[in-house]
Every structure is written in C-alpha cells, then in structure tokens.
Protein backbone atom coordinates (compact mmCIF):
# COMPACT_ATOMS: atom_id res chain seq x y z
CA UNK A 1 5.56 -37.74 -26.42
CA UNK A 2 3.26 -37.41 -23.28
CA UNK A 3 6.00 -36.55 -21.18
CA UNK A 4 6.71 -33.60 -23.39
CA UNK A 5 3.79 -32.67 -23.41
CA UNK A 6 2.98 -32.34 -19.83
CA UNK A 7 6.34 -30.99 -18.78
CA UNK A 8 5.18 -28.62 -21.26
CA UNK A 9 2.07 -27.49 -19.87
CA UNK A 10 3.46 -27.93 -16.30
CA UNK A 11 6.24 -24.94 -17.65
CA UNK A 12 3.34 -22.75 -18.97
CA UNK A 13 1.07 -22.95 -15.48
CA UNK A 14 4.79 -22.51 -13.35
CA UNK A 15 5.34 -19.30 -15.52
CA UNK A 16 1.87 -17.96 -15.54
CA UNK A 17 1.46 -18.53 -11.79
CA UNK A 18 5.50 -16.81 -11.42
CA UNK A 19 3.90 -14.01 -14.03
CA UNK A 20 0.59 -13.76 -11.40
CA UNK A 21 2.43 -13.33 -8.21
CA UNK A 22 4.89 -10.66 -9.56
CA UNK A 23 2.14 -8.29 -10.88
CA UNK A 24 0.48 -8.88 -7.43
CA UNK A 25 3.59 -7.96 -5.98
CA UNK A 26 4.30 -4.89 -8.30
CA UNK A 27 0.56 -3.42 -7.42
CA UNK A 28 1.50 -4.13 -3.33
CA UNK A 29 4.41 -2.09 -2.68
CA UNK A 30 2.00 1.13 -4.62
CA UNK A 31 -1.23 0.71 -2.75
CA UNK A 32 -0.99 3.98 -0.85
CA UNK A 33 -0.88 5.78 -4.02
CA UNK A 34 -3.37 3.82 -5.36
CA UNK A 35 -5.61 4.20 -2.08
CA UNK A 36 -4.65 8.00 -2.50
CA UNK A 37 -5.50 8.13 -6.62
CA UNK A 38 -9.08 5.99 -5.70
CA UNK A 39 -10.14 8.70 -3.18
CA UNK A 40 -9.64 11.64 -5.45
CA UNK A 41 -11.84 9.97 -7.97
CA UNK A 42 -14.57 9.75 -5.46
CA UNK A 43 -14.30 13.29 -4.48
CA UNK A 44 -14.11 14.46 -8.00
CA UNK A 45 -17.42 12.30 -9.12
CA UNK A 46 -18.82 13.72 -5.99
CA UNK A 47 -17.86 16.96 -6.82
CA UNK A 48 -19.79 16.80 -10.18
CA UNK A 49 -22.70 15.51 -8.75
CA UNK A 50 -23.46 18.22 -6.29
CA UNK A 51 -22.28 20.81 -9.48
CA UNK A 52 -19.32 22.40 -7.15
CA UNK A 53 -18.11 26.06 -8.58
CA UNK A 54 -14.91 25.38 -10.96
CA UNK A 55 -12.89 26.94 -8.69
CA UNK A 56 -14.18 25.50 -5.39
CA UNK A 57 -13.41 22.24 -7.31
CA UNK A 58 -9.49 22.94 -7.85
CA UNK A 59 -9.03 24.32 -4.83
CA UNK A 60 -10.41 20.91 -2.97
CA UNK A 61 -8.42 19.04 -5.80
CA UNK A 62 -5.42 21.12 -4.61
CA UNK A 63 -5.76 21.14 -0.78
CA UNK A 64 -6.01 17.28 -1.27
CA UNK A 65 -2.92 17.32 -3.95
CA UNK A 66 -0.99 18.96 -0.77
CA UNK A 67 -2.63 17.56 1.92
CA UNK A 68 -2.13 13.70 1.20
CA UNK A 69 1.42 14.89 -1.44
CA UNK A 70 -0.09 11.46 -3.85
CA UNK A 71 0.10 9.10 -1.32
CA UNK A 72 -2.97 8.05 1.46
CA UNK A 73 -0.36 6.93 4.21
CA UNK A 74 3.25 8.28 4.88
CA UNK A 75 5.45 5.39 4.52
CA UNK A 76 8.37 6.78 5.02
CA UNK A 77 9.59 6.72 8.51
C-alpha cells in the first residue's frame, strides 16, 4: 500500500516537474517577441502619460511595428 502510494506521488512530482520545464521551454524559443511586445507596452503607457496627439501615437506605434517587424532581435541569420 505505501509503495503505491509513493510511486504515486513520485509520478505526479516527475510529471509536474516534465510539465514545468516544457512551458519554460515553450516561453524560451519566443522571448524576442516577448522582449519586443514588453517594450511597446512601455512606450504606449508612456505615451498616455505625457497625453501624446492620437496620431503622433500611431505613427510611433507604427514606426516601431516596422522598425523592430514584432520581434526585439533578428534571429534569423
């Protein structure tokens, strides 16, 4: 009965470590899009708090939409 029990719970902490790694590994291989999406937020809440024109506010959203094409780095060499 023990043994079943902690083969068990040995299982559970094997899958949920296997279940950790893999999400850290799914959220590696986007971090230049993620690096790219976190720096637009910070010029958009920047943005509102020096109350930027509407228009001067899509074009910087724009020339950084162009500039960086959604990702911080080029990875592709």
């Amino acid at each position: 009965m023990w043994l079943t029990m902690l083969s068990m719970m040995s299982g559970a902490t094997c899958y949920a470590l296997f279940l950790g790694h893999a999400t850290n590994l799914v959220q590696s291989l986007d971090s230049s899009r993620r690096q790219y999406r976190e720096k637009v937020k910070q010029v958009e809440e920047y943005m509102a708090y020096r109350k930027l024109p509407r228009d001067m506010r899509q074009r910087i959203t724009e020339y950084f939409g162009h500039r960086y094409q959604g990702k911080f780095f080029d990875e592709e060499l």
